[in-house]
PDB file of N, CA and C in Angstrom:
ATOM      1  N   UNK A   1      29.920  -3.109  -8.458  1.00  0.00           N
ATOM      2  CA  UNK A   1      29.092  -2.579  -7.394  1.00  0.00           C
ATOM      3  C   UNK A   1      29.146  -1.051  -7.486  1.00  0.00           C
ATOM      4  N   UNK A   2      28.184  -0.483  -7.826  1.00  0.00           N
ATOM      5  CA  UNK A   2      27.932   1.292  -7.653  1.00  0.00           C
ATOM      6  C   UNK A   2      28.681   1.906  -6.322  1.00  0.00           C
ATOM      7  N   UNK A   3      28.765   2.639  -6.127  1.00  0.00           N
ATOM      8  CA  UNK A   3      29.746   4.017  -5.412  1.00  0.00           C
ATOM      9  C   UNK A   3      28.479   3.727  -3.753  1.00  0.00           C
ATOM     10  N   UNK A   4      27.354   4.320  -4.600  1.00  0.00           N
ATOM     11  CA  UNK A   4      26.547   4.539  -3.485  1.00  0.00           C
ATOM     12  C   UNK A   4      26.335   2.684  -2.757  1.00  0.00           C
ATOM     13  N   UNK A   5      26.205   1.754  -3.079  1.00  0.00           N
ATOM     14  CA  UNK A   5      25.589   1.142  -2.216  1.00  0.00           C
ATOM     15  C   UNK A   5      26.892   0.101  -1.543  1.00  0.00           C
ATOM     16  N   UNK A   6      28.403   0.409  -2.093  1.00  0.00           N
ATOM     17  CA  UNK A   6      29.568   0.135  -1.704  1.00  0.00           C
ATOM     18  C   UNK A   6      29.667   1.354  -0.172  1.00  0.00           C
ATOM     19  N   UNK A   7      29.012   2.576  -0.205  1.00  0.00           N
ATOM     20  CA  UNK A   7      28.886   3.574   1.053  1.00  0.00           C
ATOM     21  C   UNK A   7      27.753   2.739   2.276  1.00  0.00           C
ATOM     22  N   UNK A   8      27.126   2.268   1.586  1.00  0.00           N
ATOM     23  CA  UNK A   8      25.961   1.908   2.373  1.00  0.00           C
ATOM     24  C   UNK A   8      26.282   0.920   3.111  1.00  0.00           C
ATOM     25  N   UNK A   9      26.978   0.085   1.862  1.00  0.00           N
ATOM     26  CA  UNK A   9      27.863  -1.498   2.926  1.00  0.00           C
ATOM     27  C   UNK A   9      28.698  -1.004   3.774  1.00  0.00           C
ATOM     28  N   UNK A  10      29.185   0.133   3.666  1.00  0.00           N
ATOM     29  CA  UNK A  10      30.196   0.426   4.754  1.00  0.00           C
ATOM     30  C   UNK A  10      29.417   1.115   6.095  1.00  0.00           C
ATOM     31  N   UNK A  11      28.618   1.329   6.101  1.00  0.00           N
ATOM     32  CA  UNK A  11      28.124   2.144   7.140  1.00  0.00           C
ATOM     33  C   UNK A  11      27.345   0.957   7.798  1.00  0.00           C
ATOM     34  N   UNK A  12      27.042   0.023   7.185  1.00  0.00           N
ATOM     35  CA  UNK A  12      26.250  -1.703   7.624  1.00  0.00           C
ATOM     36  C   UNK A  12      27.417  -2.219   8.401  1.00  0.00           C
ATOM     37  N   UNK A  13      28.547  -1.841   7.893  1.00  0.00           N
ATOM     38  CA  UNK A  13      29.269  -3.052   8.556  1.00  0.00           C
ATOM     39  C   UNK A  13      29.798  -2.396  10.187  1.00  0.00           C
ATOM     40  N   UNK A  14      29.524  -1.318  10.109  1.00  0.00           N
ATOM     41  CA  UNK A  14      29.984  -0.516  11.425  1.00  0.00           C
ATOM     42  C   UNK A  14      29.057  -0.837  12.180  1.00  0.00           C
ATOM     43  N   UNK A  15      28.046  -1.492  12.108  1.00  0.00           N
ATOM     44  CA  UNK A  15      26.903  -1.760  13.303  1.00  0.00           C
ATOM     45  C   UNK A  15      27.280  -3.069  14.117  1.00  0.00           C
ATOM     46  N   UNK A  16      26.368  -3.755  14.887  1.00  0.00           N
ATOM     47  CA  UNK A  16      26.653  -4.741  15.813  1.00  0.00           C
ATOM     48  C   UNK A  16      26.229  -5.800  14.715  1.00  0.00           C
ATOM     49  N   UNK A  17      26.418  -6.985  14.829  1.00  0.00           N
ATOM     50  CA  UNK A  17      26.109  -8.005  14.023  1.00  0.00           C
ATOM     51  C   UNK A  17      24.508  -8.408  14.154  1.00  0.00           C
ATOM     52  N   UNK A  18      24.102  -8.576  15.149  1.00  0.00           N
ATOM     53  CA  UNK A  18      22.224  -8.530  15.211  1.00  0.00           C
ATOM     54  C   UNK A  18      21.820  -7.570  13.893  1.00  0.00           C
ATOM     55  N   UNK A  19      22.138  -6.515  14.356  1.00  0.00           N
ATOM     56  CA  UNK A  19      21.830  -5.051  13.245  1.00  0.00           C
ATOM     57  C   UNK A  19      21.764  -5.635  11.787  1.00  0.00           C
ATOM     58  N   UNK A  20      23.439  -5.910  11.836  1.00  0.00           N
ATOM     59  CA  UNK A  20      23.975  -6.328  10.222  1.00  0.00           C
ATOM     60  C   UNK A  20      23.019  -7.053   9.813  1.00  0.00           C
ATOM     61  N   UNK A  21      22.889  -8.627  10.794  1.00  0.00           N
ATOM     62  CA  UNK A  21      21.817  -9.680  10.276  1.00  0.00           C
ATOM     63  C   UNK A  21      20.326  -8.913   9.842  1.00  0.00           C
ATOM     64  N   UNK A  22      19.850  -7.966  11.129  1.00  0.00           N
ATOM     65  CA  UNK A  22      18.878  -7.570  10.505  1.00  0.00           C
ATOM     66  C   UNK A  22      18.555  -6.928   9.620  1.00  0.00           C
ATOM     67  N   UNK A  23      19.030  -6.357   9.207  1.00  0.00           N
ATOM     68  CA  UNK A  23      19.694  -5.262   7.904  1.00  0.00           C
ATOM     69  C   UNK A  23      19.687  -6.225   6.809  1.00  0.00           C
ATOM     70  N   UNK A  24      20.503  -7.601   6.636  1.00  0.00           N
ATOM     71  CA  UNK A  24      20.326  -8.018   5.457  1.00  0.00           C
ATOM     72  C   UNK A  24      19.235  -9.026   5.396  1.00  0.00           C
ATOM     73  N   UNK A  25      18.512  -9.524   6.412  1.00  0.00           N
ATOM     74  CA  UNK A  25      17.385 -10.246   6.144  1.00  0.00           C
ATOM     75  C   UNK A  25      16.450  -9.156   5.591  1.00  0.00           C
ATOM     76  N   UNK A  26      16.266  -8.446   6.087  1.00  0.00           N
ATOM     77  CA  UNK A  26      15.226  -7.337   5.179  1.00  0.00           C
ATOM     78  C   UNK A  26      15.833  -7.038   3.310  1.00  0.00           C
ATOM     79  N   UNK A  27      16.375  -6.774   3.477  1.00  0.00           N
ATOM     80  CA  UNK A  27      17.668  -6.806   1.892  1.00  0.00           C
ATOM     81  C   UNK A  27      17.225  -7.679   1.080  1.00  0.00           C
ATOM     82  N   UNK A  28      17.241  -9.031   1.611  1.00  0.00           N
ATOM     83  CA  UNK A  28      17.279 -10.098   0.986  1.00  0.00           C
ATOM     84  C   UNK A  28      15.569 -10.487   1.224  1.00  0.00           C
ATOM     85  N   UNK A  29      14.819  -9.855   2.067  1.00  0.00           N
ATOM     86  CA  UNK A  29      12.929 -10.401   1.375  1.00  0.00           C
ATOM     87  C   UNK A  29      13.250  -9.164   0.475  1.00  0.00           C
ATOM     88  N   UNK A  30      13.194  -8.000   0.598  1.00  0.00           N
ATOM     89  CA  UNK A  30      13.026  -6.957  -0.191  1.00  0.00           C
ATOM     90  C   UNK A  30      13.388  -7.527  -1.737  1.00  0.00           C
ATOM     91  N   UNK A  31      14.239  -7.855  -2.036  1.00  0.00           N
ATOM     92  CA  UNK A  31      15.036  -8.885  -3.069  1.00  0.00           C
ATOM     93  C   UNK A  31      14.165  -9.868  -3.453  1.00  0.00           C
ATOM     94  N   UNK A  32      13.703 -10.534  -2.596  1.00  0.00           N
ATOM     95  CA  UNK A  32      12.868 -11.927  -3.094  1.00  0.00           C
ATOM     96  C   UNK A  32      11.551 -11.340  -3.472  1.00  0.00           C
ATOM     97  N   UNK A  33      10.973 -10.396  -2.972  1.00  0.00           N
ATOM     98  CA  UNK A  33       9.477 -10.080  -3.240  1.00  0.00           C
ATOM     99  C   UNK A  33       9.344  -9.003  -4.445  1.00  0.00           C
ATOM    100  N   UNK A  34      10.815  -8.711  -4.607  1.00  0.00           N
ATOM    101  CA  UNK A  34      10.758  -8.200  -5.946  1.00  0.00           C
ATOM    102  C   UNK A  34      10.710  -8.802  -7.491  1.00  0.00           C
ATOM    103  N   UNK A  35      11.460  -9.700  -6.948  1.00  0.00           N
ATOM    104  CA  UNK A  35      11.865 -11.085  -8.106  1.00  0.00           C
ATOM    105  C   UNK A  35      10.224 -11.575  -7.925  1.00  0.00           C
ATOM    106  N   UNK A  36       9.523 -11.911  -7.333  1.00  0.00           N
ATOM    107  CA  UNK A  36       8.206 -12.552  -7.475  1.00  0.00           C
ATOM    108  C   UNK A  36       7.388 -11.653  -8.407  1.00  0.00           C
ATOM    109  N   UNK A  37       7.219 -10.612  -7.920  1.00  0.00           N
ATOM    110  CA  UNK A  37       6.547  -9.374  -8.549  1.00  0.00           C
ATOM    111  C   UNK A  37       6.641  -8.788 -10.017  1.00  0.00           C
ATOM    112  N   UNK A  38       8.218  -9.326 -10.181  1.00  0.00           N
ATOM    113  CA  UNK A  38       8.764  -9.560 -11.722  1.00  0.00           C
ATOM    114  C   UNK A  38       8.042 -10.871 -12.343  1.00  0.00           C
ATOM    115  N   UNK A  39       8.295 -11.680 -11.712  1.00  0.00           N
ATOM    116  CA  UNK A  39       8.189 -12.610 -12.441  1.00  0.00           C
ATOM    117  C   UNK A  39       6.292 -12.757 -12.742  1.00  0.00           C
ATOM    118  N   UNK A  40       5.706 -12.260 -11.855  1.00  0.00           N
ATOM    119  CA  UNK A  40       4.314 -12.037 -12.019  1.00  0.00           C
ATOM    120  C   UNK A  40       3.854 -11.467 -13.265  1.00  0.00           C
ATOM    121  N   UNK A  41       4.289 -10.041 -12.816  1.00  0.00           N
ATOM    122  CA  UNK A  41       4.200  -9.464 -14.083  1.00  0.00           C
ATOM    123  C   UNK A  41       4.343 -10.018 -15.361  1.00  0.00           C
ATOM    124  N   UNK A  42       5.734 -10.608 -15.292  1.00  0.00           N
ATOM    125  CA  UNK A  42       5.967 -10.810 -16.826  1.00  0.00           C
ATOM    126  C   UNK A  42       4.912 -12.456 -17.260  1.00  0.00           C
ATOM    127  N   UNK A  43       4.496 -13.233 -16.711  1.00  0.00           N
ATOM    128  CA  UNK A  43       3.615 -14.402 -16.204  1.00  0.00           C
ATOM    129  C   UNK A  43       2.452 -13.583 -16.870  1.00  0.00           C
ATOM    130  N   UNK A  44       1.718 -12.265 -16.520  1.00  0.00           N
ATOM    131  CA  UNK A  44       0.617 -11.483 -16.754  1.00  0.00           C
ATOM    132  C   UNK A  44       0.659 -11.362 -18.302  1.00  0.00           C
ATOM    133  N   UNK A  45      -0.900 -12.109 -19.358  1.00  0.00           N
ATOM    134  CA  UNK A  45      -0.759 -12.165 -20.775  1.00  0.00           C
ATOM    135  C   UNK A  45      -2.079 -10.577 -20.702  1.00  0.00           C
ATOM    136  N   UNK A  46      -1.221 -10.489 -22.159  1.00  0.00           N
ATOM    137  CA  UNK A  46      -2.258  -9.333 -22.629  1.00  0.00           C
ATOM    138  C   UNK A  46      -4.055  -9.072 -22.359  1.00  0.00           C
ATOM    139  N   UNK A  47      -4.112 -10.008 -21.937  1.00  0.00           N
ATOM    140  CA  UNK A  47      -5.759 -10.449 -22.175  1.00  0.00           C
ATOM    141  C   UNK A  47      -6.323 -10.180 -20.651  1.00  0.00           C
ATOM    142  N   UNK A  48      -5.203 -10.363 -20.115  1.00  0.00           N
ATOM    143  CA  UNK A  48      -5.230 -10.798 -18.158  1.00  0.00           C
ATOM    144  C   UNK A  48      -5.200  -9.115 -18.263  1.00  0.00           C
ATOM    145  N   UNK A  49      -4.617  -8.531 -18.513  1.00  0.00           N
ATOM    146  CA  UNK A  49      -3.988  -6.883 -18.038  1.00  0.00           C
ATOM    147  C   UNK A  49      -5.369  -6.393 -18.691  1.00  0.00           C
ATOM    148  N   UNK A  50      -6.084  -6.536 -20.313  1.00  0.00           N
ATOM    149  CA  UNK A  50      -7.230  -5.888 -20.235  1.00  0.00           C
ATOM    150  C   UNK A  50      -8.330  -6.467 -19.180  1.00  0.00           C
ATOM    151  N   UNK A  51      -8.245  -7.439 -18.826  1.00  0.00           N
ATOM    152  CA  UNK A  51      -9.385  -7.903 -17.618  1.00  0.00           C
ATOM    153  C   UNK A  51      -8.813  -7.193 -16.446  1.00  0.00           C
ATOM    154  N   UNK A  52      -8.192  -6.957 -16.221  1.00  0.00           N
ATOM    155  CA  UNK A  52      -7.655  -6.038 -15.304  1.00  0.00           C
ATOM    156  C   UNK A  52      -8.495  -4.778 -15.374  1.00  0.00           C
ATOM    157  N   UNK A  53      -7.847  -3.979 -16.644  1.00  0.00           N
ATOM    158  CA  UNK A  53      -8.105  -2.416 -16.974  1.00  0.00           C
ATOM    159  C   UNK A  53      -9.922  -2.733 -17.237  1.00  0.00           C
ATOM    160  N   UNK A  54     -10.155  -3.569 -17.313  1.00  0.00           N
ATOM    161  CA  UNK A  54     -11.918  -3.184 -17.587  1.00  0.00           C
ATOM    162  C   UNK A  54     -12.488  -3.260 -16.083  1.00  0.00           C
ATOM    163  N   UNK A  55     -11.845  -4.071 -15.107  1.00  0.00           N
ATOM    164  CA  UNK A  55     -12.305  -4.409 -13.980  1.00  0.00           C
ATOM    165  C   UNK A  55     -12.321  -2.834 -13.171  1.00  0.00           C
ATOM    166  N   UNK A  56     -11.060  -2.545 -13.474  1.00  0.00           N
ATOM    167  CA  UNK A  56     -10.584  -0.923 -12.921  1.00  0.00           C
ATOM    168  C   UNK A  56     -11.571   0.094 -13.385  1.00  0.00           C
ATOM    169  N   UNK A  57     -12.134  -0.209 -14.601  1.00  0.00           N
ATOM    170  CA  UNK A  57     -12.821   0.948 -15.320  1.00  0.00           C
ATOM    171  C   UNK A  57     -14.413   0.801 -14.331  1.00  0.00           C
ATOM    172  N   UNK A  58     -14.899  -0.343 -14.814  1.00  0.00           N
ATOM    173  CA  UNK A  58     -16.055  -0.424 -14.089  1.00  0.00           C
ATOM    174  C   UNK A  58     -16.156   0.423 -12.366  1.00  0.00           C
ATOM    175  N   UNK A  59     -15.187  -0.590 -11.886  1.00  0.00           N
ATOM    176  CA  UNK A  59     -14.885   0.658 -10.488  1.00  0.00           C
ATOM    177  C   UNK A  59     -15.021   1.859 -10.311  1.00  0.00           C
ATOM    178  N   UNK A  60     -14.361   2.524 -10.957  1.00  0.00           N
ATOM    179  CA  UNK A  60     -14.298   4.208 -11.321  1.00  0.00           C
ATOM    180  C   UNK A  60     -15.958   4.195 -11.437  1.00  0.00           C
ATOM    181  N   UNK A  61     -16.247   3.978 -12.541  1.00  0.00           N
ATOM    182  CA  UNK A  61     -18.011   3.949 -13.039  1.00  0.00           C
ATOM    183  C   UNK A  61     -18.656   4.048 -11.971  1.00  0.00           C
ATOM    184  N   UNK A  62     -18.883   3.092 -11.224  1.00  0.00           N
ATOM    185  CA  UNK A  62     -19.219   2.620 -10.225  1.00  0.00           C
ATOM    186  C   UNK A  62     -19.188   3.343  -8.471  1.00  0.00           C
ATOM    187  N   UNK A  63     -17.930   4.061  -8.745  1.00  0.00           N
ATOM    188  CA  UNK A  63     -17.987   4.984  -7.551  1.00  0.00           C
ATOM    189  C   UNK A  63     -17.629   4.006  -6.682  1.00  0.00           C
ATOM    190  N   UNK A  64     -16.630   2.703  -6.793  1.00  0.00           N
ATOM    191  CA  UNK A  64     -16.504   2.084  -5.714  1.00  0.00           C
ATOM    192  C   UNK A  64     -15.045   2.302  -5.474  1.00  0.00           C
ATOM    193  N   UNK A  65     -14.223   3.332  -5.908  1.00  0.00           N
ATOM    194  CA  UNK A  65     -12.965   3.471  -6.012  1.00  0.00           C
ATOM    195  C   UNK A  65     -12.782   4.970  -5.442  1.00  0.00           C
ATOM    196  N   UNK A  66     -11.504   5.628  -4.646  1.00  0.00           N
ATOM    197  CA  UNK A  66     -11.463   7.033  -3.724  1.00  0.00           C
ATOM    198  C   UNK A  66     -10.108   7.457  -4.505  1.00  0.00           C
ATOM    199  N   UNK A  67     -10.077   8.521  -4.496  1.00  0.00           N
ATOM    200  CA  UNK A  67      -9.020   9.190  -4.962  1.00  0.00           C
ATOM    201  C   UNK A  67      -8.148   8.700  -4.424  1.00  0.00           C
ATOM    202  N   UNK A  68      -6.075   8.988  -4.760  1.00  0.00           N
ATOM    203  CA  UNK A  68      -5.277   8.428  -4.660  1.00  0.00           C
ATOM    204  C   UNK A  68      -4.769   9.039  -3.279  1.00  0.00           C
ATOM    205  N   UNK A  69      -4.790  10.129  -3.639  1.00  0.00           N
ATOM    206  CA  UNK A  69      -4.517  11.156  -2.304  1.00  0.00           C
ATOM    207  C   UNK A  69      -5.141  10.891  -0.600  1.00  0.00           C
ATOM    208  N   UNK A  70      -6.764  10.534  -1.318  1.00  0.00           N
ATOM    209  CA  UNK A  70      -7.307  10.019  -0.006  1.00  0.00           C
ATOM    210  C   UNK A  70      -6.699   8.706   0.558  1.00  0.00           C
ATOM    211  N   UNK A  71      -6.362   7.754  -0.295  1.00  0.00           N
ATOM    212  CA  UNK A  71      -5.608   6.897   0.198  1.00  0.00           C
ATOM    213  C   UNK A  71      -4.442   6.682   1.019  1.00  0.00           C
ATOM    214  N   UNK A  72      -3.437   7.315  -0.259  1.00  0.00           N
ATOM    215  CA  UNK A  72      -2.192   8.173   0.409  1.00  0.00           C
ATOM    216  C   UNK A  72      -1.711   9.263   0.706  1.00  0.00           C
ATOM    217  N   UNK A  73      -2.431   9.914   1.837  1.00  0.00           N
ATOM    218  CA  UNK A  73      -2.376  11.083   1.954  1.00  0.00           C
ATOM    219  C   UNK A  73      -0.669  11.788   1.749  1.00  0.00           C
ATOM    220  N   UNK A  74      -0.768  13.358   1.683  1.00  0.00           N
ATOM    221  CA  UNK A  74       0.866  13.345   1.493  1.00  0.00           C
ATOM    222  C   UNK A  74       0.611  14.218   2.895  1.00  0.00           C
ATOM    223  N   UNK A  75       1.682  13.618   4.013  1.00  0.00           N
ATOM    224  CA  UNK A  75       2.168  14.464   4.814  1.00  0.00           C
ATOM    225  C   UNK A  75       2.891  15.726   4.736  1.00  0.00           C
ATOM    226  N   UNK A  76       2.414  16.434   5.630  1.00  0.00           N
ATOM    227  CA  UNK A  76       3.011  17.855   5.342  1.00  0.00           C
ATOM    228  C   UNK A  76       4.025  18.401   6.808  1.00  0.00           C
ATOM    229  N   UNK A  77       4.836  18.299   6.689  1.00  0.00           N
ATOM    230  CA  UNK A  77       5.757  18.813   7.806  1.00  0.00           C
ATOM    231  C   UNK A  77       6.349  19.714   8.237  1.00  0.00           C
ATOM    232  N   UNK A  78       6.353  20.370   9.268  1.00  0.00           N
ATOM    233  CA  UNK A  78       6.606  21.770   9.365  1.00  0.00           C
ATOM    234  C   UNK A  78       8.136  21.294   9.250  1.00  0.00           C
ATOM    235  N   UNK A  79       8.791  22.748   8.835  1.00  0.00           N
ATOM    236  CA  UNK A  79      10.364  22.805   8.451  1.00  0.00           C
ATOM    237  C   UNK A  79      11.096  23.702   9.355  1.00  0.00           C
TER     238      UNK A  79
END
């Protein structure tokens, strides 16, 4: 177990047990929806990813797609 997330368990375990529980049910989808997302990916054949990238291209073409920024804008916060 790494340094940092042996700190993290320790600062989890100082909370109330609701907390803890909630703390690791999130942990543990975060965990599961990653493993899906893997396993997707790797499931994804060469042929699927260019039907992908042509689908993406057309978009762009197309003007049916917005910059990334407009999407996710970056907040700016005063300091």
């Amino acid at each position: 177990m790494t340094e940092l997330l042996q700190r993290a368990l320790a600062e989890i375990e100082k909370l109330p047990d609701d907390t803890q529980d909630a703390v690791a049910t999130r942990i543990l989808a975060d965990l599961a929806d990653e493993h899906a997302w893997e396993a997707q990916f790797e499931a994804t054949s060469a042929d699927q990813w260019n039907r992908l990238a042509e689908m993406a291209r057309r978009e762009i073409a197309a003007g049916d797609t917005i910059p990334l920024e407009d999407a996710f804008p970056v907040k700016v916060t005063e300091g």
